[in-house]
C-alpha atoms as a PDB file:
ATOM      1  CA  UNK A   1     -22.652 250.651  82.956  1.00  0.00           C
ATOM      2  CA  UNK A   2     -22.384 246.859  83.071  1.00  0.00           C
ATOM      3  CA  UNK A   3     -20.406 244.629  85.493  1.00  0.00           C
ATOM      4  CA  UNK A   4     -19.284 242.761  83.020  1.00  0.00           C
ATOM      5  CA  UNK A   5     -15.788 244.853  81.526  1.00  0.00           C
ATOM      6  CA  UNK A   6     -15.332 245.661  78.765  1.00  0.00           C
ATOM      7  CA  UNK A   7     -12.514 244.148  76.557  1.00  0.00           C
ATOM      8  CA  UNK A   8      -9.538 246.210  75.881  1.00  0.00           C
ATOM      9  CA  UNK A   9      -9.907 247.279  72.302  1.00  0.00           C
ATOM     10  CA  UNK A  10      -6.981 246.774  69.465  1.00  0.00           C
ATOM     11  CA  UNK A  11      -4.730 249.467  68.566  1.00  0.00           C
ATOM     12  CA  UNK A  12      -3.584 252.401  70.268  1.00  0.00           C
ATOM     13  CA  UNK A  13      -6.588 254.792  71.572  1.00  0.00           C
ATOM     14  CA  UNK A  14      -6.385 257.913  73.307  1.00  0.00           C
ATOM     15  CA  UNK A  15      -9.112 256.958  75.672  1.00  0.00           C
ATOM     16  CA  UNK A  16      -8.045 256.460  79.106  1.00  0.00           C
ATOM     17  CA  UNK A  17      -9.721 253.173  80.823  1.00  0.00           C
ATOM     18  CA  UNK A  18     -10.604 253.917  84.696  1.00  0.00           C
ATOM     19  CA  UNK A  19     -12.095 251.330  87.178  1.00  0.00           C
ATOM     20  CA  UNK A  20     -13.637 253.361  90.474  1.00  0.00           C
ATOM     21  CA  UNK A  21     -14.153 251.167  93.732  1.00  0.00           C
ATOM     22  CA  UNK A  22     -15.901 252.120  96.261  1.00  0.00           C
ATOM     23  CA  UNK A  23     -18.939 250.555  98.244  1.00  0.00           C
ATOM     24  CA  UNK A  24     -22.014 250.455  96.199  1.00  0.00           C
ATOM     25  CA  UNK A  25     -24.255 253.338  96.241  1.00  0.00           C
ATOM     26  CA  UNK A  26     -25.185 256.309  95.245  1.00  0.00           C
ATOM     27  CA  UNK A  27     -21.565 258.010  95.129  1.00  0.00           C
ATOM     28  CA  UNK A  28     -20.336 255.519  93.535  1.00  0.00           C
ATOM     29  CA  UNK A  29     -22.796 255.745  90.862  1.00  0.00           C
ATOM     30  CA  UNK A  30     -22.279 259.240  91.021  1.00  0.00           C
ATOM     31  CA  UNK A  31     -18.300 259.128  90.720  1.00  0.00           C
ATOM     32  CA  UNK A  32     -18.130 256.973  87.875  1.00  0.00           C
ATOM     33  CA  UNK A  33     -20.760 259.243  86.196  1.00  0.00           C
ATOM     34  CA  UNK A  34     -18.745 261.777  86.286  1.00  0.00           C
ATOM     35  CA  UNK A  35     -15.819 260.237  84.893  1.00  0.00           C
ATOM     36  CA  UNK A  36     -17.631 258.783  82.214  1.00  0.00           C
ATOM     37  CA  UNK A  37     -18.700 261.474  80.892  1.00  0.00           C
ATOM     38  CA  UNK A  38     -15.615 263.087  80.178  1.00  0.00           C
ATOM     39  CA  UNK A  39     -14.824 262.147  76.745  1.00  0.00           C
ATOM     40  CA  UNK A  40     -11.433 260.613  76.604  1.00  0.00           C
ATOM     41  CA  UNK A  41     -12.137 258.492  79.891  1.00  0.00           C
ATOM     42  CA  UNK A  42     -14.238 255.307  79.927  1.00  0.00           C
ATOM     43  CA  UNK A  43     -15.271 253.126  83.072  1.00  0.00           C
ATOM     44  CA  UNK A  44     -14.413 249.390  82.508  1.00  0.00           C
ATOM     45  CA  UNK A  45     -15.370 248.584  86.114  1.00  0.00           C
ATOM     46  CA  UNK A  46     -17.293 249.140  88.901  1.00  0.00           C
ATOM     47  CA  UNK A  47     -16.125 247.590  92.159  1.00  0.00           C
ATOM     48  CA  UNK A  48     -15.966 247.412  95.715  1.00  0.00           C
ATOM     49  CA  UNK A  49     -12.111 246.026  95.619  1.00  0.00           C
ATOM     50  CA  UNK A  50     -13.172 242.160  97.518  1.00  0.00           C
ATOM     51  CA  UNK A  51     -10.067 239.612  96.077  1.00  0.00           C
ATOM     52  CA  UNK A  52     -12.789 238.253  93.613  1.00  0.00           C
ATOM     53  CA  UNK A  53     -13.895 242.372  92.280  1.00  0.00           C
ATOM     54  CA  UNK A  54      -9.845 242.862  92.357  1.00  0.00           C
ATOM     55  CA  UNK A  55      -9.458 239.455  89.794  1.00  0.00           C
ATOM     56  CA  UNK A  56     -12.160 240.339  87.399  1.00  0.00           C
ATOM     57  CA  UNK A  57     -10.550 244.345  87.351  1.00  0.00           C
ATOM     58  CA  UNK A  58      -6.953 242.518  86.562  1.00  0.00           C
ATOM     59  CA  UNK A  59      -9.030 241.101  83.384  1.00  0.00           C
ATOM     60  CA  UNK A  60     -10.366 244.411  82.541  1.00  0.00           C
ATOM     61  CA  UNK A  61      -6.935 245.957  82.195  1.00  0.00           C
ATOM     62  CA  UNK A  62      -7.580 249.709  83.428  1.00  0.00           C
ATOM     63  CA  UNK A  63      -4.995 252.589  82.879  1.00  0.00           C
ATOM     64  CA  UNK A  64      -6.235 254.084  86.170  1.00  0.00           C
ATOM     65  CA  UNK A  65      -8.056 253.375  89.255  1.00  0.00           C
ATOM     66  CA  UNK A  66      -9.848 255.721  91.549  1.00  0.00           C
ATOM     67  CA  UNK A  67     -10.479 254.404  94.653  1.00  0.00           C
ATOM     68  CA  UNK A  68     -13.116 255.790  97.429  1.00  0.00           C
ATOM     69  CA  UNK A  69     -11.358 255.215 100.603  1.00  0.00           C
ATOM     70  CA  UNK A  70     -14.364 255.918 103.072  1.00  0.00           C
ATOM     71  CA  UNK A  71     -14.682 252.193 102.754  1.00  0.00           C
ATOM     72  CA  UNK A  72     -13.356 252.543 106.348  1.00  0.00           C
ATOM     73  CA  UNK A  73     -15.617 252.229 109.426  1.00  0.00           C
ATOM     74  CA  UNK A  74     -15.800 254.211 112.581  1.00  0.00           C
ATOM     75  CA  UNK A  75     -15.000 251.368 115.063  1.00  0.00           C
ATOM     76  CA  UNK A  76     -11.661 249.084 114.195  1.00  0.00           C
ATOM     77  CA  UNK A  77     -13.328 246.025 115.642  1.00  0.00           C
ATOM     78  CA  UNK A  78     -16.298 246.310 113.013  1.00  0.00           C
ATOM     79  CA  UNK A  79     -13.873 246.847 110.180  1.00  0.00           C
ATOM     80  CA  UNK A  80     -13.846 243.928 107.256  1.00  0.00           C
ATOM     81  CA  UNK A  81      -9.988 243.377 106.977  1.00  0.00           C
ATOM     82  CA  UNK A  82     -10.603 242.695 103.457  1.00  0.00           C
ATOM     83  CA  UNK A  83     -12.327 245.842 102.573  1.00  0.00           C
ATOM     84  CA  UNK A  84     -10.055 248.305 105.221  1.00  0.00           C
ATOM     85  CA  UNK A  85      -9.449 250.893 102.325  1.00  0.00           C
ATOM     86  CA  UNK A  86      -5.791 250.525 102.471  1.00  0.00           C
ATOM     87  CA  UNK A  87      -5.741 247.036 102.143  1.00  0.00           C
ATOM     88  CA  UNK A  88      -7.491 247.653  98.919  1.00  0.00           C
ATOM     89  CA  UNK A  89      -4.919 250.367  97.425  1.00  0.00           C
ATOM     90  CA  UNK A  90      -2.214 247.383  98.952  1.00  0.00           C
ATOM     91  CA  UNK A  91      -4.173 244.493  96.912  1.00  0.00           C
ATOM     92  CA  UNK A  92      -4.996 246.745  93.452  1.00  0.00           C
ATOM     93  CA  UNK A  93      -1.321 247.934  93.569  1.00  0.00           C
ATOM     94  CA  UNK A  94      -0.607 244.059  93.047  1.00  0.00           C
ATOM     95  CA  UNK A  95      -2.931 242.988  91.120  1.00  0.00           C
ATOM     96  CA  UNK A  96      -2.702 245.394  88.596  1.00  0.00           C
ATOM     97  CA  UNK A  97       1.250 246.976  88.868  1.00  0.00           C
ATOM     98  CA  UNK A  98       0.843 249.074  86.044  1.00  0.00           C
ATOM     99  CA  UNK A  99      -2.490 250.590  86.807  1.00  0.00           C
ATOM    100  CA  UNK A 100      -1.916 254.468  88.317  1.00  0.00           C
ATOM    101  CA  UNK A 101      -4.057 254.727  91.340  1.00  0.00           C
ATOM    102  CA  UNK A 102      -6.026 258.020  92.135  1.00  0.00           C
ATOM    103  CA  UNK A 103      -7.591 258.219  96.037  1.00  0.00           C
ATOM    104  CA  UNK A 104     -10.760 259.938  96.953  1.00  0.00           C
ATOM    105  CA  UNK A 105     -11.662 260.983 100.312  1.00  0.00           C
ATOM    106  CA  UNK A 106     -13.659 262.586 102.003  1.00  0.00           C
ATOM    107  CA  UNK A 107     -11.358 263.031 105.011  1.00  0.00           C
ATOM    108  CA  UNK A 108      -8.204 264.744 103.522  1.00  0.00           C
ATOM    109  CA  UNK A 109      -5.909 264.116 106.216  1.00  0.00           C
ATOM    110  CA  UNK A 110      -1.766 264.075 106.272  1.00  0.00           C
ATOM    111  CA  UNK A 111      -2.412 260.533 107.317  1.00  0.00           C
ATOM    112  CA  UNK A 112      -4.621 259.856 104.211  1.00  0.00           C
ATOM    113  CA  UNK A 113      -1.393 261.979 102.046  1.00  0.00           C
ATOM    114  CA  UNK A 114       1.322 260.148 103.940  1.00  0.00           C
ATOM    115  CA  UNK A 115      -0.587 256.844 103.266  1.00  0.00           C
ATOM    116  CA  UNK A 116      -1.213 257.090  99.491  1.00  0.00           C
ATOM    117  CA  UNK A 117       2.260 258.038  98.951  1.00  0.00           C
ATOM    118  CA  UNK A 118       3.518 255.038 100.772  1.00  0.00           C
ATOM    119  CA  UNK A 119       1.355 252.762  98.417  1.00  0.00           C
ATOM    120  CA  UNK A 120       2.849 255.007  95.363  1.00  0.00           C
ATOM    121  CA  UNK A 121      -1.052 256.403  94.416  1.00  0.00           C
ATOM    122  CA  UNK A 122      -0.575 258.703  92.102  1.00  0.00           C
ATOM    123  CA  UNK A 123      -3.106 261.232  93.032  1.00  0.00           C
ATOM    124  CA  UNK A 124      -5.267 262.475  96.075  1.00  0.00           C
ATOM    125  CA  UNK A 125      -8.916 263.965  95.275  1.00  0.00           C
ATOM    126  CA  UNK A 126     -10.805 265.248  98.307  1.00  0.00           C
ATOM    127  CA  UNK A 127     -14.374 264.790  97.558  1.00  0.00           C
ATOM    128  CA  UNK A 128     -15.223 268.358  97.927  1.00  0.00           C
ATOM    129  CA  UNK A 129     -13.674 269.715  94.819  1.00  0.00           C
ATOM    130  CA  UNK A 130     -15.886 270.550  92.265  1.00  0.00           C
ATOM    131  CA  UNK A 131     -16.460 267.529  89.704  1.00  0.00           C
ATOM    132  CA  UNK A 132     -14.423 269.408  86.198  1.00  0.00           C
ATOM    133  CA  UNK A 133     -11.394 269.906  89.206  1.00  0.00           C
ATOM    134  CA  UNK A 134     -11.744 265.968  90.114  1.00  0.00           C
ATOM    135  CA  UNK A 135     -11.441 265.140  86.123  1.00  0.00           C
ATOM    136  CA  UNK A 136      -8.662 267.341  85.529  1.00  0.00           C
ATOM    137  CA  UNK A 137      -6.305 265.394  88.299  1.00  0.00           C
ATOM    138  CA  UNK A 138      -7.690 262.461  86.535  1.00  0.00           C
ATOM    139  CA  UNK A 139      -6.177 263.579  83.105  1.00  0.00           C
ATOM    140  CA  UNK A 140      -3.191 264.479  85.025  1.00  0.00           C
ATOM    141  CA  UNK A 141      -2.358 261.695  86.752  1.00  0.00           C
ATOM    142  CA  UNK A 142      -2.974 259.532  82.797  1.00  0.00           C
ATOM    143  CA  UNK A 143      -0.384 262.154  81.321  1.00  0.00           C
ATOM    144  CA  UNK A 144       2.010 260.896  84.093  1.00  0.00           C
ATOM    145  CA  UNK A 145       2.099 263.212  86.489  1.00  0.00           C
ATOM    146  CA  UNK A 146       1.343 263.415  89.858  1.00  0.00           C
ATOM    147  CA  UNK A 147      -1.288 265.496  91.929  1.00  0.00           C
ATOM    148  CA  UNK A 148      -2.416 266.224  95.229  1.00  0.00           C
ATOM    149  CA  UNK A 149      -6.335 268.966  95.482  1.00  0.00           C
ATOM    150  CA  UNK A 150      -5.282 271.760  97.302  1.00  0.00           C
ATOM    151  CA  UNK A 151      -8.073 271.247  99.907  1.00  0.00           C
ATOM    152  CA  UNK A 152      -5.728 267.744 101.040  1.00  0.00           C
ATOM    153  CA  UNK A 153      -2.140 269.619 100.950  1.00  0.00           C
ATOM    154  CA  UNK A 154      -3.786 272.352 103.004  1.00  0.00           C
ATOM    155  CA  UNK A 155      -5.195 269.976 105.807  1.00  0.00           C
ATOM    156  CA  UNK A 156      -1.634 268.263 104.924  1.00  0.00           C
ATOM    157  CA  UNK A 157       0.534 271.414 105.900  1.00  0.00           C
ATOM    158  CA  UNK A 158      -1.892 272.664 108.692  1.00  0.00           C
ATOM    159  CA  UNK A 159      -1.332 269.687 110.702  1.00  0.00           C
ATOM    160  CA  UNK A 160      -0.437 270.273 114.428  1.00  0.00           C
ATOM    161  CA  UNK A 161       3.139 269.011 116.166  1.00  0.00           C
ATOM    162  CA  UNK A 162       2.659 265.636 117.741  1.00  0.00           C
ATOM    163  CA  UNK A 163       1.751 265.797 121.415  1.00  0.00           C
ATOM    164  CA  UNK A 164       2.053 262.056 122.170  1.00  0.00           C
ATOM    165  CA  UNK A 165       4.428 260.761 124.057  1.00  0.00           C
ATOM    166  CA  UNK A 166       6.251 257.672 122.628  1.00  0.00           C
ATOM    167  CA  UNK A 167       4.462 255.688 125.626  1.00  0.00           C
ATOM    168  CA  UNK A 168       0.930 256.854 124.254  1.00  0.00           C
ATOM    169  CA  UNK A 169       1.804 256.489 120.822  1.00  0.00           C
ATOM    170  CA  UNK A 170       2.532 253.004 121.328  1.00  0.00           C
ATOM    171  CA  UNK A 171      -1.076 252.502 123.502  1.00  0.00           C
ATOM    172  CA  UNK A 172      -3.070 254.433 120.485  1.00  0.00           C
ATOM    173  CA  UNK A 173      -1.296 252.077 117.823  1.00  0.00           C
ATOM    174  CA  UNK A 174      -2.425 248.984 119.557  1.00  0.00           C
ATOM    175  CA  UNK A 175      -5.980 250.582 120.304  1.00  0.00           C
ATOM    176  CA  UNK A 176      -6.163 251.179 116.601  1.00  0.00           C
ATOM    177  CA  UNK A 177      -5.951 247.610 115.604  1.00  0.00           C
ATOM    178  CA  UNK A 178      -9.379 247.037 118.225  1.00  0.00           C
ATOM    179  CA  UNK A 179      -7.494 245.469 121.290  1.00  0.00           C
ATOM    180  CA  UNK A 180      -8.868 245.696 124.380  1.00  0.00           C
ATOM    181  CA  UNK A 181      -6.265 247.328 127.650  1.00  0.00           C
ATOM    182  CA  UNK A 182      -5.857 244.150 129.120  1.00  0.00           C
ATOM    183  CA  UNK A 183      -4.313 242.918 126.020  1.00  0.00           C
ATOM    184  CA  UNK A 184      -2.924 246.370 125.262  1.00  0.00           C
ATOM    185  CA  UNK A 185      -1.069 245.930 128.742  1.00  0.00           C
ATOM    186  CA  UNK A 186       0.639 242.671 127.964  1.00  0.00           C
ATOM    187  CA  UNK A 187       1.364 243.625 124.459  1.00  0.00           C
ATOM    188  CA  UNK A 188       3.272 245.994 125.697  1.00  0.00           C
ATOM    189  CA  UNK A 189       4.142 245.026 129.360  1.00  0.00           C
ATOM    190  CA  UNK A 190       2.509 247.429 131.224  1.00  0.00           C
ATOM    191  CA  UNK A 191       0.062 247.512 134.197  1.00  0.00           C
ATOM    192  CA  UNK A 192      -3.526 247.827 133.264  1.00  0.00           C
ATOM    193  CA  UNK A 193      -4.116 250.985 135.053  1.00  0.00           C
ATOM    194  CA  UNK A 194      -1.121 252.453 133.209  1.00  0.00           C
ATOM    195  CA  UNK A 195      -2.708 251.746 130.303  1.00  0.00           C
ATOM    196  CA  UNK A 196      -6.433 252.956 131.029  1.00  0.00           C
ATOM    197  CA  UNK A 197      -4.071 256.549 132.168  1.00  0.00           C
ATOM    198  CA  UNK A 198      -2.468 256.684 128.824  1.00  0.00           C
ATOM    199  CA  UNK A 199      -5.693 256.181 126.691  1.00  0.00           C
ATOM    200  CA  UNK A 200      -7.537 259.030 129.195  1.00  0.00           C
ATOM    201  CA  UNK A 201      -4.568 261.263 128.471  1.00  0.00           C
ATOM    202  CA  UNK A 202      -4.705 260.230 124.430  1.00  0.00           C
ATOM    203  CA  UNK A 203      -8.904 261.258 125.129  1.00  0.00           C
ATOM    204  CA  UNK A 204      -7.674 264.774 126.029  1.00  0.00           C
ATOM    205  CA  UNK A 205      -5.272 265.167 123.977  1.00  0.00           C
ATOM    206  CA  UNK A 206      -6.999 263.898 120.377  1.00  0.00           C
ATOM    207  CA  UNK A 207     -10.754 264.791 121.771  1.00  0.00           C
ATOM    208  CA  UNK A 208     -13.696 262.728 121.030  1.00  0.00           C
ATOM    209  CA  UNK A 209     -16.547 260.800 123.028  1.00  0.00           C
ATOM    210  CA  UNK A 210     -14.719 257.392 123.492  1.00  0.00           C
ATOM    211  CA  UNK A 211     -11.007 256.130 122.318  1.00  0.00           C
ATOM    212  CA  UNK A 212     -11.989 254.917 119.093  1.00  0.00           C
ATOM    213  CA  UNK A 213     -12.945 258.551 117.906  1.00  0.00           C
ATOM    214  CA  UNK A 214      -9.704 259.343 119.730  1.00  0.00           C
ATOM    215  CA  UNK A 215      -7.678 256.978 118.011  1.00  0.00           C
ATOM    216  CA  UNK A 216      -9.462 258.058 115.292  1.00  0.00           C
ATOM    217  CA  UNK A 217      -8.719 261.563 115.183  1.00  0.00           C
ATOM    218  CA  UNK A 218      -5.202 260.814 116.363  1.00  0.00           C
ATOM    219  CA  UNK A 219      -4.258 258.813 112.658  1.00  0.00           C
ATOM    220  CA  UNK A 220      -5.530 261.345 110.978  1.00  0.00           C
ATOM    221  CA  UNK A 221      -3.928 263.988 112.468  1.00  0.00           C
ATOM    222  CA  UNK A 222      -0.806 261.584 111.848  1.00  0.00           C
ATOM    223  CA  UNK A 223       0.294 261.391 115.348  1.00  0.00           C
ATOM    224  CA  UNK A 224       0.333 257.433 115.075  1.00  0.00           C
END
């Protein structure tokens, strides 16, 4: 496929036009494979959703987008505000308004469901459904419908009560966005050692080696 798109032909056409983002690589490569060889889809663009990949995709004028959201990184202070997967969904969704926007993931999550229904995706596509399932929510989501795999509204339904308290809640937020506890603390007026007990207690509570896998674990469990 070339990274040049395609123009939108004249006339009405029953072939749907997708653009898949995702970072370049293999599944990428793979993804829009798949979809291009179903025979009433065709890729106009491959991307990895920076502002300048989101401009040219405008231009290309896809029906529907599918977007790879393990763009995200382990560790919030390595993440690339511009390519944090949600931003992306944020900046397509404006960019191209009328596009419907499909989500794959590979961590089907109620966070991930509760996210891609805030940014009005149409669709959620866990990567570990077989490739015809993956085009058929595709086709669905072109006829106008709506679609969640059943491997996302199971981990969706099977999530456990919140066991945060509002005080750790607030701590795991502002770990999330990378501060460190001494800013944590006067974010949020508290004593540094309250804070340090709060993220040991979120450790227990969410599991993991460190707080970023805890903080981690914790969104997509959709306790913060």
């Amino acid at each position: 496929m070339s990274d040049t798109p395609s123009e939108p032909s004249a006339g009405p056409t029953s072939t749907v036009r997708v653009a898949v983002l995702g970072e370049p690589g293999l599944c990428r490569t793979l993804v829009a494979g798949v979809v291009a060889a179903a025979p009433d889809f065709e890729v106009v663009r491959e991307c990895d959703g920076t502002a300048a990949d989101l401009s040219r995709l405008a231009r290309a004028r896809p029906d529907l987008a599918l977007v790879d959201l393990d763009l995200e990184r382990e560790n919030p202070e390595d993440e690339d505000p511009e390519q944090e997967p949600w931003t992306v969904v944020a900046a397509l969704r404006a960019a191209v308004p009328d596009c419907a926007i499909v989500v794959l993931t590979g961590r089907p999550t109620a966070r991930v469901l509760r996210s891609a229904l805030r940014l009005r995706a149409r669709g959620v596509v866990a990567k570990e459904v077989p490739p015809e399932e993956m085009i058929a929510r595709l086709r669905a989501v072109a006829e106008g419908r709506c679609t969640v795999d059943p491997v996302t509204a199971l981990a969706a339904l099977g999530t456990a009560d919140n066991p945060l308290s509002d005080s750790e809640r607030e701590v795991a937020t502002a770990a999330a966005k990378g501060l460190p506890s001494r800013e944590i603390a006067a974010l949020l007026h508290l004593a540094p050692g309250t804070v340090r007990n709060l993220l040991s207690s979120l450790l227990r509570k969410a599991g993991g080696r460190n707080r970023w896998e805890a903080v981690r674990r914790a969104r997509d469990a959709g306790w913060i």
